[in-house]
Protein backbone atom coordinates (compact mmCIF):
# COMPACT_ATOMS: atom_id res chain seq x y z
CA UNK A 1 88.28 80.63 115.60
CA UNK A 2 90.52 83.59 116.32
CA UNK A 3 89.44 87.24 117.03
CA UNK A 4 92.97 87.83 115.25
CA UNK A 5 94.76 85.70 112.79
CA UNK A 6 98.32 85.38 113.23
CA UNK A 7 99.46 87.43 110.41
CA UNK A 8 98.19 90.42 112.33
CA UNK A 9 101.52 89.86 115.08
CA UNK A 10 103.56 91.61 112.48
CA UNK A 11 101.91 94.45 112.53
CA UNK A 12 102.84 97.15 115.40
CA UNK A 13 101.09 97.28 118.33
CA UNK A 14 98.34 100.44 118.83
CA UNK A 15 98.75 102.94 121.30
CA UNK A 16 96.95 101.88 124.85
CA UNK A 17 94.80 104.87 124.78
CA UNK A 18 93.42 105.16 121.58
CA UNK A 19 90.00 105.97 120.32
CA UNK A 20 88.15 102.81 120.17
CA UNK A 21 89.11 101.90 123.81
CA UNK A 22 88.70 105.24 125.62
CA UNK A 23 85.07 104.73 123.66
CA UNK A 24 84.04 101.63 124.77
CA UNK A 25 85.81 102.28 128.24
CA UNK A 26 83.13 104.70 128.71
CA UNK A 27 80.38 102.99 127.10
CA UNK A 28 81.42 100.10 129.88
CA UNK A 29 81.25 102.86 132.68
CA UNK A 30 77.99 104.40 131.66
CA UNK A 31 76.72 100.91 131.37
CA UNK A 32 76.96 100.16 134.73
CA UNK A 33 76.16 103.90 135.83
CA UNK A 34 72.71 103.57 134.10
CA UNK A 35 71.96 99.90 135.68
CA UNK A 36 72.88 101.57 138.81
CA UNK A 37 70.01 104.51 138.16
CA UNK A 38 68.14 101.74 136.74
CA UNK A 39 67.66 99.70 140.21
CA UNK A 40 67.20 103.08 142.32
CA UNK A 41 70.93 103.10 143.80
CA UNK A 42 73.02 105.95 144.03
CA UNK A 43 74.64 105.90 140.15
CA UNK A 44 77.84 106.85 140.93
CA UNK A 45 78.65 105.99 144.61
CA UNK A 46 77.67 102.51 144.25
CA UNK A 47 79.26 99.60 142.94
CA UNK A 48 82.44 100.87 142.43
CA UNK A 49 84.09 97.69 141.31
CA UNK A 50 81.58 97.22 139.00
CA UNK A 51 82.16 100.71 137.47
CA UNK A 52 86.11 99.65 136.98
CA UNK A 53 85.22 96.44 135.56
CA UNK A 54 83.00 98.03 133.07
CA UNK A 55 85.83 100.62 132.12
CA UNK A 56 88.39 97.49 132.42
CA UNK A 57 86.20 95.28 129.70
CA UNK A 58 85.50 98.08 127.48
CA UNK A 59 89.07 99.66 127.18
CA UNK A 60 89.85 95.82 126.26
CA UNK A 61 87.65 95.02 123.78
CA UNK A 62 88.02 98.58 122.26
CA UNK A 63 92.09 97.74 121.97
CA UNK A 64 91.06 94.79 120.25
CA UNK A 65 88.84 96.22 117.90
CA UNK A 66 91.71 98.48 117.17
CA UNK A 67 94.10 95.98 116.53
CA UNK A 68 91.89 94.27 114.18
CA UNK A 69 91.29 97.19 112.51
CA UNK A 70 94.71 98.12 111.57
CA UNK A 71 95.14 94.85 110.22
CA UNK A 72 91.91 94.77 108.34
CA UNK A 73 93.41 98.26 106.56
CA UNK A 74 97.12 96.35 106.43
CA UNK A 75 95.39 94.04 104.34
CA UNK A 76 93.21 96.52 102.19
CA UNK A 77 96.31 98.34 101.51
CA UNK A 78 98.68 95.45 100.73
CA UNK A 79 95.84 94.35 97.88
CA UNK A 80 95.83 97.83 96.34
CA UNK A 81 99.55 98.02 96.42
CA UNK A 82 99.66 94.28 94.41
CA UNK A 83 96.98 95.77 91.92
CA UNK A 84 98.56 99.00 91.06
CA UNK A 85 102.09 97.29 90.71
CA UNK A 86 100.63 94.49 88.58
CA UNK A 87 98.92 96.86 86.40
CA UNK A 88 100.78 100.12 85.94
CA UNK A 89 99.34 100.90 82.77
CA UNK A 90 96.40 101.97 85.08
CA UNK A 91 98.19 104.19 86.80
CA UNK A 92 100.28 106.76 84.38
CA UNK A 93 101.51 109.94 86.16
CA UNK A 94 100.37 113.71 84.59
CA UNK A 95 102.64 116.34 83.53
CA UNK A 96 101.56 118.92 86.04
CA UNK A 97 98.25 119.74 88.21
CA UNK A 98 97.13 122.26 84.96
CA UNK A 99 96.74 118.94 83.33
CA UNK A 100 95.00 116.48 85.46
CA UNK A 101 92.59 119.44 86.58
CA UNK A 102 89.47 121.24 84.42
CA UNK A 103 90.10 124.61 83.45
CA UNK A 104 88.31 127.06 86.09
CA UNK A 105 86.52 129.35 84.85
CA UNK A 106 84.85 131.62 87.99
CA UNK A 107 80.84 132.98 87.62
CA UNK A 108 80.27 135.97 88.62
């Protein structure tokens, strides 16, 4: 089983740095931080490498989760789009805002 099915290559790539991987990047790095505190090392001066690799793995699976949300919302938006062209009747356009809106009538 695929973390992505292959539909979602048509979709554009996300951005590198984008929210869900600058996130998890630093969920990765305060990860290891806190481990660090945890075994009575010096949190940020130690384990270096492991800091990175925490940023590295994080940043990653944050992309992913980015790319699978995009097409998660590609596909929520292609269903609407079949349902309201299937079934204009559902859909009629108003005159003008003065229509679709209740009359306002301010308390004072």
């Amino acid at each position: 089983m695929s973390v992505l099915p292959d539909e979602s290559r048509s979709l554009p790539p996300p951005n590198i740095v984008n929210h869900n991987s600058v996130v998890l990047g630093a969920i990765g790095w305060a990860a290891v931080v806190l481990n660090n505190f945890g075994h009575r090392r010096p949190a940020l001066s130690t384990g270096v490498h492991r800091q990175i690799l925490g940023i590295s793995i994080g940043w990653f699976i944050g992309y992913y989760a980015t790319r699978r949300e995009n097409y998660y919302y590609a596909c929520r938006d292609r269903a609407l789009y079949q349902y309201i062209k299937h079934h204009p009747e559902d859909f009629q356009l108003k005159g003008t805002l003065a229509e679709v809106m209740d009359p306002f009538h301010p308390i004072r």
